[in-house]
Protein backbone atom coordinates (compact mmCIF):
# COMPACT_ATOMS: atom_id res chain seq x y z
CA UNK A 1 93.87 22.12 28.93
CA UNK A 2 90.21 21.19 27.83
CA UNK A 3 87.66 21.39 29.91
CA UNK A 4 85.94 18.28 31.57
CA UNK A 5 82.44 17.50 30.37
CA UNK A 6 79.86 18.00 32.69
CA UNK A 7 77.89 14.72 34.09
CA UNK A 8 75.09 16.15 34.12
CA UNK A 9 72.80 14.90 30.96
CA UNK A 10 71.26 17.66 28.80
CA UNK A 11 67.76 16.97 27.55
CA UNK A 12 67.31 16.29 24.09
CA UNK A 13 64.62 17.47 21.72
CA UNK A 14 62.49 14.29 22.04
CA UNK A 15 62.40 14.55 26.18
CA UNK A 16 61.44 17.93 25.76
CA UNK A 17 58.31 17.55 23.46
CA UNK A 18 57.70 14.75 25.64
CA UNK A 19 57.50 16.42 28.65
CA UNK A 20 55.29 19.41 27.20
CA UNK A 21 52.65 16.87 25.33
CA UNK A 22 52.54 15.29 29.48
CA UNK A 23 52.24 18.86 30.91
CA UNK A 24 49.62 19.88 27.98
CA UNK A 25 47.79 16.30 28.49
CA UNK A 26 47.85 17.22 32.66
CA UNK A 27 46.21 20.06 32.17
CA UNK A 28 43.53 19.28 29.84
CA UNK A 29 42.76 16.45 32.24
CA UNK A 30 42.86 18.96 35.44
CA UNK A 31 39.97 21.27 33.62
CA UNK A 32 38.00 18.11 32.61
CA UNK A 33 38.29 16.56 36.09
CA UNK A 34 37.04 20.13 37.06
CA UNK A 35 34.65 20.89 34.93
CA UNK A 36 33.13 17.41 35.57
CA UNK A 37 33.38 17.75 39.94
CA UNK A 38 29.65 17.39 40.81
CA UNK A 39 30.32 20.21 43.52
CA UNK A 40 31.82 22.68 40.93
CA UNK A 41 29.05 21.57 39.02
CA UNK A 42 26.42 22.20 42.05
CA UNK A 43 27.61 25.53 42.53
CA UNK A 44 27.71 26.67 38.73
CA UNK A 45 23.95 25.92 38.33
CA UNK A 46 23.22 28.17 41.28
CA UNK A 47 25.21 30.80 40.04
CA UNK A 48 24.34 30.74 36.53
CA UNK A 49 20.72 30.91 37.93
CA UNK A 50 21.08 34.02 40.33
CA UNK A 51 23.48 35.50 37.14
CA UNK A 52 20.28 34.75 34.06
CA UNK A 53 17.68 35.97 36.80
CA UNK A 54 19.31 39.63 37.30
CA UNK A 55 20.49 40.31 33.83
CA UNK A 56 16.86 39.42 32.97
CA UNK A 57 15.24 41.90 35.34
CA UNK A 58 17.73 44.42 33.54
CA UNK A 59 17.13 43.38 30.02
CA UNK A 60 13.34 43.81 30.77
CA UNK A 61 13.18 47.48 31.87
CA UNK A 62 15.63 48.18 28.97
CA UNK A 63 13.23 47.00 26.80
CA UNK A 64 9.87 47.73 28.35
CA UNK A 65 10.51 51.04 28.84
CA UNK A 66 9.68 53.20 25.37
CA UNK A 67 6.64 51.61 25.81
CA UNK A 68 5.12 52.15 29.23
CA UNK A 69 6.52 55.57 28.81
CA UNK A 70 4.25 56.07 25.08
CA UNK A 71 1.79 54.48 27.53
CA UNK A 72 1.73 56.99 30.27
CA UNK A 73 3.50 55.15 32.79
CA UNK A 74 6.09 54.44 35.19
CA UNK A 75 9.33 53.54 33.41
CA UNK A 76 10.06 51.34 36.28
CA UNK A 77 6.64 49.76 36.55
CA UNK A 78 7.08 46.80 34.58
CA UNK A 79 10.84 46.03 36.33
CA UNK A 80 8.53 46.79 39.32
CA UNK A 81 6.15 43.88 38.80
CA UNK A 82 9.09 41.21 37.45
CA UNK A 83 11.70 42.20 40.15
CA UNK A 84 8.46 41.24 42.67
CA UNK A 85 8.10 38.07 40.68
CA UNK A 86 11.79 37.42 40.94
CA UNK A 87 11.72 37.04 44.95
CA UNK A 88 8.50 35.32 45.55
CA UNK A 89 10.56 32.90 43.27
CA UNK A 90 13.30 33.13 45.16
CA UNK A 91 11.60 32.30 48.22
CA UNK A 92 9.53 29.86 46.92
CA UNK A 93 12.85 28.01 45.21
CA UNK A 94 15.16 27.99 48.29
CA UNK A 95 12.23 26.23 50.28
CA UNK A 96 11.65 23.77 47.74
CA UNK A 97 15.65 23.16 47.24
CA UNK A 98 15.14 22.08 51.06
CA UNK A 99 11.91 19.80 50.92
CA UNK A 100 12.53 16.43 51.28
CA UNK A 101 12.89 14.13 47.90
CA UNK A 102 10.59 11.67 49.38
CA UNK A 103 7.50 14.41 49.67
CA UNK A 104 7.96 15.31 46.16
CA UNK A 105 8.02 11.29 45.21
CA UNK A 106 4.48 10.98 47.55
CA UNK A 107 2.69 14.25 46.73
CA UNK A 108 3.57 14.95 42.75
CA UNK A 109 0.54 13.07 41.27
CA UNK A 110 -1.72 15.21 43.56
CA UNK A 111 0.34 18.50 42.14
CA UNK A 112 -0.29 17.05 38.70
CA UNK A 113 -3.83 16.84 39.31
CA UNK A 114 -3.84 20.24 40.80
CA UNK A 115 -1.99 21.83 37.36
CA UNK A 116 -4.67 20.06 35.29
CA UNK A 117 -7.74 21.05 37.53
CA UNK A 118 -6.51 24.66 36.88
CA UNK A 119 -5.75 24.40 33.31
CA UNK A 120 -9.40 23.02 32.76
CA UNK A 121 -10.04 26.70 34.38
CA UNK A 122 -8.82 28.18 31.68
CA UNK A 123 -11.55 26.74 29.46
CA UNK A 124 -14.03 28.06 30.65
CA UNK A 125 -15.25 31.43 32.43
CA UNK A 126 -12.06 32.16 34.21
CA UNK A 127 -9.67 31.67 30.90
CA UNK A 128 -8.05 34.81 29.30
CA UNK A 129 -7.46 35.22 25.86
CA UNK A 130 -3.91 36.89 24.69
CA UNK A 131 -2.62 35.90 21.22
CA UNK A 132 -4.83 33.83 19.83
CA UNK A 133 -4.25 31.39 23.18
CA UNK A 134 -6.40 30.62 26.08
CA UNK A 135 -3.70 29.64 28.79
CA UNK A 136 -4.29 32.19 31.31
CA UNK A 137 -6.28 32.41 34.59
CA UNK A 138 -7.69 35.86 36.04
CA UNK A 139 -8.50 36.03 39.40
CA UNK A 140 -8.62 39.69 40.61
CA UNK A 141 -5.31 41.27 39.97
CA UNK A 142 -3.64 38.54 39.62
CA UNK A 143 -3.26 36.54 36.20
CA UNK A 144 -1.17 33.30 35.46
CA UNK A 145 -0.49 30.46 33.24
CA UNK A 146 -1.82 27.20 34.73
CA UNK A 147 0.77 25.44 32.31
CA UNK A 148 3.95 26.42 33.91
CA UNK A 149 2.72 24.93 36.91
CA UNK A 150 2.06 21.52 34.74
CA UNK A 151 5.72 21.67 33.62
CA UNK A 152 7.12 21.17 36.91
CA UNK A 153 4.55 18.71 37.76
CA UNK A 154 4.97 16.27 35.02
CA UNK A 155 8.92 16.91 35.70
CA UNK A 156 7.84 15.55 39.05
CA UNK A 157 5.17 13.14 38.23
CA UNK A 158 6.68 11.40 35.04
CA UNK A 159 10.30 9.98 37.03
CA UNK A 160 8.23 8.72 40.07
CA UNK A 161 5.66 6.44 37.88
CA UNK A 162 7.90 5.63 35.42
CA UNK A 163 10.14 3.84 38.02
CA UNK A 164 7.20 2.52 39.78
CA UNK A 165 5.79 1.01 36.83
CA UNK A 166 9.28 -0.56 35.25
CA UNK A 167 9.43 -1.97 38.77
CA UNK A 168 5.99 -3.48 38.62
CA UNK A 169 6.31 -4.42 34.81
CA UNK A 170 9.83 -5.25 34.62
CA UNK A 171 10.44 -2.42 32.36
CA UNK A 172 7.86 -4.01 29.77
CA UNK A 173 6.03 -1.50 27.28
CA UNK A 174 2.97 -1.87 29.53
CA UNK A 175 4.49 -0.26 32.23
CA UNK A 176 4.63 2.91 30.47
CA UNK A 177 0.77 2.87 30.17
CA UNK A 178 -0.31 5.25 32.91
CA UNK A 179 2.63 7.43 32.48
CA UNK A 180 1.80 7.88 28.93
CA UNK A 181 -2.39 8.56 29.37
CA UNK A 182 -1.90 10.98 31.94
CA UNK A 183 0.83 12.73 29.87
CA UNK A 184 -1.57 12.88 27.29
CA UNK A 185 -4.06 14.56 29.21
CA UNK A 186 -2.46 17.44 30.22
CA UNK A 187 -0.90 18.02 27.11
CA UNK A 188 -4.22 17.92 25.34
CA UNK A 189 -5.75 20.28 27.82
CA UNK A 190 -3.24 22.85 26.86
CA UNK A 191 -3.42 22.22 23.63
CA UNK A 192 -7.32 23.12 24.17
CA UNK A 193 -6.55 26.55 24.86
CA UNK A 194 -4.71 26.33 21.48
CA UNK A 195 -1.03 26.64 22.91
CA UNK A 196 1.29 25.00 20.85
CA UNK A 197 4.24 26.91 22.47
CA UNK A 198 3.76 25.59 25.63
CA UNK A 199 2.09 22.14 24.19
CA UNK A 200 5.70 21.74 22.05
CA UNK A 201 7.57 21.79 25.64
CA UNK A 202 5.14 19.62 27.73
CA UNK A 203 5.85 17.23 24.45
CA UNK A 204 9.54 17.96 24.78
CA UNK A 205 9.33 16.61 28.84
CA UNK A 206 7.49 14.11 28.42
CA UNK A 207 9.44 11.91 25.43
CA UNK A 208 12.64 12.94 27.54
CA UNK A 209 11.10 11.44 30.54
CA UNK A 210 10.11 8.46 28.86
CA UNK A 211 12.86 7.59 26.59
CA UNK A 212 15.46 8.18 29.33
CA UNK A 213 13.11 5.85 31.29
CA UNK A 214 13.93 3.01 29.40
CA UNK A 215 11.12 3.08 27.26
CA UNK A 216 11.30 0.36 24.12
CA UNK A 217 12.97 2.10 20.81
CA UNK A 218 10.90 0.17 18.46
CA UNK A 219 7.79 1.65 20.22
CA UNK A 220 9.32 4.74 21.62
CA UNK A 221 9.69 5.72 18.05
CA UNK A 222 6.49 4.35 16.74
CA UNK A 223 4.41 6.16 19.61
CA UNK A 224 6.41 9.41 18.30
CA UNK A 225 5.59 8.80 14.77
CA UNK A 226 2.00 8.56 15.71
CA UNK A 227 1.87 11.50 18.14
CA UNK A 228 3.75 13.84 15.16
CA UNK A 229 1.36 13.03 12.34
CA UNK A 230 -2.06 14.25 14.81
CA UNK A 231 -0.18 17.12 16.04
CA UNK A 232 0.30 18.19 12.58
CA UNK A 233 -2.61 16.71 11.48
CA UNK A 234 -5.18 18.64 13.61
CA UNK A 235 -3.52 21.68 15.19
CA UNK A 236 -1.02 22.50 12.10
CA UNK A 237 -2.59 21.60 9.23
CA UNK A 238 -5.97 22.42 10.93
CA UNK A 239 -4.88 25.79 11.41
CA UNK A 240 -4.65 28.55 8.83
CA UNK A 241 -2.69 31.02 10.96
CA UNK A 242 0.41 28.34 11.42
CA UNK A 243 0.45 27.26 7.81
CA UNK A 244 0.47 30.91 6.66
CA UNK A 245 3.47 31.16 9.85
CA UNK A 246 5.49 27.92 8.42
CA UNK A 247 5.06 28.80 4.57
CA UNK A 248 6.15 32.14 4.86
CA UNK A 249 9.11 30.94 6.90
CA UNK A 250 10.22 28.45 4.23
CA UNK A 251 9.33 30.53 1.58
CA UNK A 252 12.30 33.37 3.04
CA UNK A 253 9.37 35.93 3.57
CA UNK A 254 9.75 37.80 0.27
CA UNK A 255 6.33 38.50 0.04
CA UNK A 256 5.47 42.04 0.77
CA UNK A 257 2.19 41.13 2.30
CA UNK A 258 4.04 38.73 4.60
CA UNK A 259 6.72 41.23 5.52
CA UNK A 260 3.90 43.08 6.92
CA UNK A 261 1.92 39.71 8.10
CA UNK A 262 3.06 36.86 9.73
CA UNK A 263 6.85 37.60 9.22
CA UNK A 264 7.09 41.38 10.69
CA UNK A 265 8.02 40.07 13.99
CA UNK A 266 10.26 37.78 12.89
CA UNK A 267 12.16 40.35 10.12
CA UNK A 268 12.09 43.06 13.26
CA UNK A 269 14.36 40.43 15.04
CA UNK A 270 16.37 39.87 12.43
CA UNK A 271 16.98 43.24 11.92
CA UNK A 272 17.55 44.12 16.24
CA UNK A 273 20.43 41.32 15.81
CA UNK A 274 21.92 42.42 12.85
CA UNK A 275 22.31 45.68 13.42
CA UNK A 276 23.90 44.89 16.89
CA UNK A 277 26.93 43.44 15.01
CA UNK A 278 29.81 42.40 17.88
CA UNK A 279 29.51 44.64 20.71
CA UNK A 280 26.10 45.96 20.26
CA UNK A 281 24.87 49.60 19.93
CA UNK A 282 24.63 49.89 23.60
CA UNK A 283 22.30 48.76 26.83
CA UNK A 284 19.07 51.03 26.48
CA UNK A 285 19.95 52.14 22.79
CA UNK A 286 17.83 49.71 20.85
CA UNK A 287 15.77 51.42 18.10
CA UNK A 288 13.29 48.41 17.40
CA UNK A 289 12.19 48.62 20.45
CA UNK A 290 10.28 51.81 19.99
CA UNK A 291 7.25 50.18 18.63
CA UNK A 292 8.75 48.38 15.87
CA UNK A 293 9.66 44.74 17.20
CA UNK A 294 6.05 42.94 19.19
CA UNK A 295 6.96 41.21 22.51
CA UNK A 296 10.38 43.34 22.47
CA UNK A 297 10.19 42.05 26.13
CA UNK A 298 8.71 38.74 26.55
CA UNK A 299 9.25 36.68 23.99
CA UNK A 300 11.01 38.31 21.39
CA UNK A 301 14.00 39.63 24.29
CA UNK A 302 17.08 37.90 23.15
CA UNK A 303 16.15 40.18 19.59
CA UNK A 304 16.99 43.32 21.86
CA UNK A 305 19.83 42.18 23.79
CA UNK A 306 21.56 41.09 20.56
CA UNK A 307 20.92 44.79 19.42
CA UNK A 308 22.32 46.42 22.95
CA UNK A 309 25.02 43.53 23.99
CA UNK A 310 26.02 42.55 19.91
CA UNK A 311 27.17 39.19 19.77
CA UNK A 312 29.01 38.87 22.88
CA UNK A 313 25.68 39.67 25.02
CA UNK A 314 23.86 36.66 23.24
CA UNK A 315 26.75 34.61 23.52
CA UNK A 316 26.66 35.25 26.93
CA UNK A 317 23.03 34.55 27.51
CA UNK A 318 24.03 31.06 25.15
CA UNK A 319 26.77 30.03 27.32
CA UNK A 320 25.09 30.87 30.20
CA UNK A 321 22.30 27.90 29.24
CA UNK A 322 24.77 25.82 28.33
CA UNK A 323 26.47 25.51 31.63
CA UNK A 324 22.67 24.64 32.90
CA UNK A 325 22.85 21.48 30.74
CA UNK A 326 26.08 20.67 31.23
CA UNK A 327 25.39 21.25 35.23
CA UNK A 328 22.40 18.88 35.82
CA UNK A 329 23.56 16.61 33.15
CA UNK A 330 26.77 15.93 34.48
CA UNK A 331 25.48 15.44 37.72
CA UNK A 332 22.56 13.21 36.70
CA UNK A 333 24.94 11.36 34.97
CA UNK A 334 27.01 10.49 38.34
CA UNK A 335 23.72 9.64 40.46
CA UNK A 336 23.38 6.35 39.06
CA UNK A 337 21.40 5.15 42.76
CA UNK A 338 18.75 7.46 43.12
CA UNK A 339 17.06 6.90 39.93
CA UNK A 340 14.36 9.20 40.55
CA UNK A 341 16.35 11.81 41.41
CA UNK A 342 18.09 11.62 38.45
CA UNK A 343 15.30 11.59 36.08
CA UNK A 344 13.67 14.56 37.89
CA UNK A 345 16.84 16.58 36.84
CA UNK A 346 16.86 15.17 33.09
CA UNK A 347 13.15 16.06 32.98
CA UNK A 348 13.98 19.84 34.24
CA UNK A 349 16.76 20.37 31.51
CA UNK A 350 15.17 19.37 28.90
CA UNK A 351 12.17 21.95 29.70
CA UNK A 352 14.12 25.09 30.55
CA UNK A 353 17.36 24.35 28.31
CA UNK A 354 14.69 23.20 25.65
CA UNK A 355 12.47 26.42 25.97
CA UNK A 356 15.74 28.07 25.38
CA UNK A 357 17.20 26.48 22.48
CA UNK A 358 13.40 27.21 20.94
CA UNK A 359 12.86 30.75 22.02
CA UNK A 360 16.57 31.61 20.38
CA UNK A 361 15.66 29.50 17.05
CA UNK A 362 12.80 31.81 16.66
CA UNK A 363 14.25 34.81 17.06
CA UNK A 364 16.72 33.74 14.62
CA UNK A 365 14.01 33.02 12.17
CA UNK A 366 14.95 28.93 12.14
CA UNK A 367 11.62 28.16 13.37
CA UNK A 368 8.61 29.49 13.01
CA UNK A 369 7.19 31.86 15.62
CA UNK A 370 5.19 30.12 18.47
CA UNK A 371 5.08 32.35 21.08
CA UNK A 372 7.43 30.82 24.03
CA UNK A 373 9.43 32.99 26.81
CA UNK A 374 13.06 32.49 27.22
CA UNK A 375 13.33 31.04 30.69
CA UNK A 376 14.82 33.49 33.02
CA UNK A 377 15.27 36.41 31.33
CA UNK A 378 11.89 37.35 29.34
CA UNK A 379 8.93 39.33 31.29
CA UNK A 380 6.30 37.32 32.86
CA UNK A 381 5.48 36.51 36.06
CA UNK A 382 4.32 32.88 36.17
CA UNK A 383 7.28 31.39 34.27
CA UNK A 384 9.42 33.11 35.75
CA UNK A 385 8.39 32.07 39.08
CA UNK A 386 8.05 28.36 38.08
CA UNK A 387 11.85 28.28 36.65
CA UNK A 388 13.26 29.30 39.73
CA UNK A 389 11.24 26.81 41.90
CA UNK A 390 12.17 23.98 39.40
CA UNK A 391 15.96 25.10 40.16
CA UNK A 392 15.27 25.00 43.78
CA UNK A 393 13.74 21.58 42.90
CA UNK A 394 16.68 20.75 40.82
CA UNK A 395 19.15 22.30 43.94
CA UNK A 396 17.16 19.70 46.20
CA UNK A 397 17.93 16.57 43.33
CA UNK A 398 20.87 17.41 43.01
CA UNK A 399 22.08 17.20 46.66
CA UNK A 400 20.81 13.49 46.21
CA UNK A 401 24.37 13.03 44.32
CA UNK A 402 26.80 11.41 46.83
CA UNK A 403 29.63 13.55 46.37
CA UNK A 404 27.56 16.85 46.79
CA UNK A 405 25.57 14.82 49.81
CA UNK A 406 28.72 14.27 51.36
CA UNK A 407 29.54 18.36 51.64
CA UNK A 408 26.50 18.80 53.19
CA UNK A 409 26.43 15.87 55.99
CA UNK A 410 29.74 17.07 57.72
C-alpha cells in the first residue's frame, strides 16, 4: 500500500536562494546600521585614541633606543619624556571633552590670537632652529611648537566665524572675508619660520573649513588656484633645498649623489619597509634604526614599525586612522543642528587624519619629504599633547550629536 504524501510543502531551490540573498542582505544591513550608530561610533574614536596613543609610546622607545644608548643615556629616557607628554594630554583632553561648546564658540578668536602672538615668538629671540625651520619656542627646559597650538585654534576659530558671517552675509562670498584674512595670517607666520610641513596642514584646515562652509565653487576654486601658484611660487620654487627634494623624487633618486643627499632618508624608509615584508622582523629588531634611517622616531616612525610589525603592523596603524575618519565623519554627518559643532569635528579630521595620510605618503616615497609627525604615535611632545586635547575637543563635539546627547542626559 503506498504511502500518503506528506502535506507539508518542501522548499524548492528558488525559496531557498531567496531566503539566503534576505539573510545575506540582513546582515550586511545589521553591520552598516552598526557601523554607522553614532554611539558605536563615539566610543570607537575614544578607543582608537587611547589604542594609537600607547602603541606610540611603545613604538618610540623601540626606536629611540640604539640611539640614546650610542648617546650615553637612559634607554628609557626618551619613553620617559613622551609617556609624561602622554598624560598631561590626557588630562588636559578629558577636561576639554567636558568644557562647554558655548566657551569654545566665545573664547576661540582670543586662543587664535594667543597661537599667533606665540608663533610671532618664534621669530625672533626666543625661536629655535631644528631642520632648516624656525617653529619652536625655548623657554627654560621646556621647548614647543607654537603651531600645534594654531591647529586647534583655527579648528576652533574657522566653524564659529564662518557661521557667523554666512548668517550676517547670507552665505555671500563676502562673508568669508574675515575668515579668510585671519587664516592667512597665521599661515603666513608659520610659513615665516619656513615650515611648509606644518604650513601644508594649516592649508589643509583651513580650505576644509571653508569649503564645507559653503563657500562659492567658482571662487572656492579660484582662491585655491591663486593661493597654489604663490606657495609654489615663493617658498618652492624660491627654495633650492625643495626643488633639489621634489626633482630627485620624480627623477626615482638614481643619482648617487642624491642617494646620499636629499633621498637617503627617504631610500632608508624604503628599505625599513621592505625588508619587514608581512609580519615584520620583530618589535625592537629593526636594523635601520642603528644610525642609518634620520628621525627613526619622529617623523620617519611608521618606516620602523613597518620593519618590526611587517605589513600587518602598518595596516594596523592605517586602519586604526581610518576608523578616526570614519568616526567623526559619520557623526558630523548626523548633527545636521549644531552646525558649529559639526564643522569643528570636520575641521579636526581633516588635520590629524590629513597629517596622517601625509606623514605615510612620505615614508612611502609618494611625496616628497617635509618633515611632519604622524599624529599619535611619533615622538614629540607638543603635538602630541595638542592631538589628544583636539580629541577631547572632538569627545566634547561630538556629544553635541542627539543620539550620543541622549546617553548622557539619562
Amino acid at each position: 500500500m503506498p504511502r500518503p504524501r506528506s502535506s507539508v510543502p518542501t522548499k524548492t531551490k528558488a525559496s531557498q536562494s531567496a531566503e539566503a540573498t534576505a539573510s545575506s542582505t540582513s546582515r550586511r544591513a545589521k553591520w552598516w546600521q552598526i557601523i554607522t550608530e553614532p554611539i558605536v561610533c563615539y566610543y570607537g574614536f575614544i578607543v582608537t585614541v587611547v589604542f594609537l596613543m600607547a602603541f606610540g609610546l611603545l613604538m618610540v622607545f623601540s626606536s629611540s633606543t640604539v640611539d640614546l644608548v650610542a648617546a650615553g643615556k637612559s634607554p628609557f629616557s626618551q619613553l620617559i619624556s613622551q609617556g609624561t607628554f602622554a598624560v598631561i594630554g590626557l588630562i588636559v583632553g578629558t577636561v576639554a571633552a567636558f568644557v562647554p561648546v558655548k566657551f569654545y564658540q566665545r573664547f576661540s578668536f582670543l586662543a587664535l590670537l594667543f597661537a599667533m602672538g606665540l608663533q610671532m615668538l618664534t621669530l625672533v629671540g626666543l625661536g629655535v632652529s631644528s631642520g632648516g625651520n624656525t617653529g619652536w619656542i625655548s623657554l627654560g627646559p621646556i621647548t614647543f611648537q607654537p603651531a600645534e597650538i594654531m591647529k586647534l585654534a583655527l579648528c576652533l576659530w574657522m566653524p564659529q566665524v564662518i557661521n557667523v558671517s554666512k548668517t550676517r552675509h547670507l552665505g555671500s562670498v563676502k562673508g568669508f572675508v574675515v575668515p579668510l584674512a585671519f587664516f592667512g595670517l597665521g599661515f603666513l607666520l608659520v610659513l615665516a619660520g619656513k615650515d611648509l610641513g606644518t604650513g601644508l596642514i594649516l592649508l589643509l584646515i583651513g580650505a576644509v573649513a571653508i569649503f564645507a562652509g559653503g563657500f562659492s565653487l567658482k571662487a572656492y576654486l579660484l582662491t585655491g588656484a591663486v593661493a597654489a601658484v604663490g606657495i609654489v611660487g615663493v617658498f618652492v620654487l624660491g627654495s633650492s633645498n625643495r626643488m633639489n627634494r621634489i626633482s630627485a623624487l620624480f627623477s626615482g633618486c638614481t643619482d648617487a649623489a642624491d642617494a646620499q643627499g636629499v633621498c637617503y632618508q627617504s631610500i632608508h624608509g624604503l628599505y625599513a619597509i621592505a625588508s619587514g615584508g608581512f609580519t615584520g622582523v620583530g618589535l625592537g629588531a629593526s636594523r635601520e634604526k642603528w644610525n642609518y634611517l634620520p628621525e627613526a622616531h619622529n617623523d620617519f616612525i611608521f618606516a620602523i614599525i613597518g620593519e618590526e610589525l611587517g605589513f600587518i603592523g602598518a595596516g594596523v596603524v592605517i586602519l586604526g586612522f581610518a576608523i578616526l575618519a570614519w568616526c567623526l565623519i559619520v557623526i558630523a554627518l548626523k548633527m545636521r543642528n549644531h552646525p558649529y559643532a559639526r564643522l569643528v569635528l570636520v575641521c579636526i579630521t581633516s588635520w590629524i587624519v590629513g597629517q596622517a595620510l601625509i606623514n605615510i605618503m612620505v615614508v612611502l616615497k609618494l611625496l616628497p619629504v617635509i618633515g611632519l609627525p604622524l599624529p599619535f604615535i611619533s615622538a614629540g611632545g607638543s603635538a602630541l599633547v595638542m592631538c589628544l586635547v583636539a580629541s577631547g575637543v572632538a569627545v566634547r563635539m561630538a556629544r553635541e550629536q542627539d543620539d550620543i546627547a541622549a546617553i548622557f542626559s539619562k
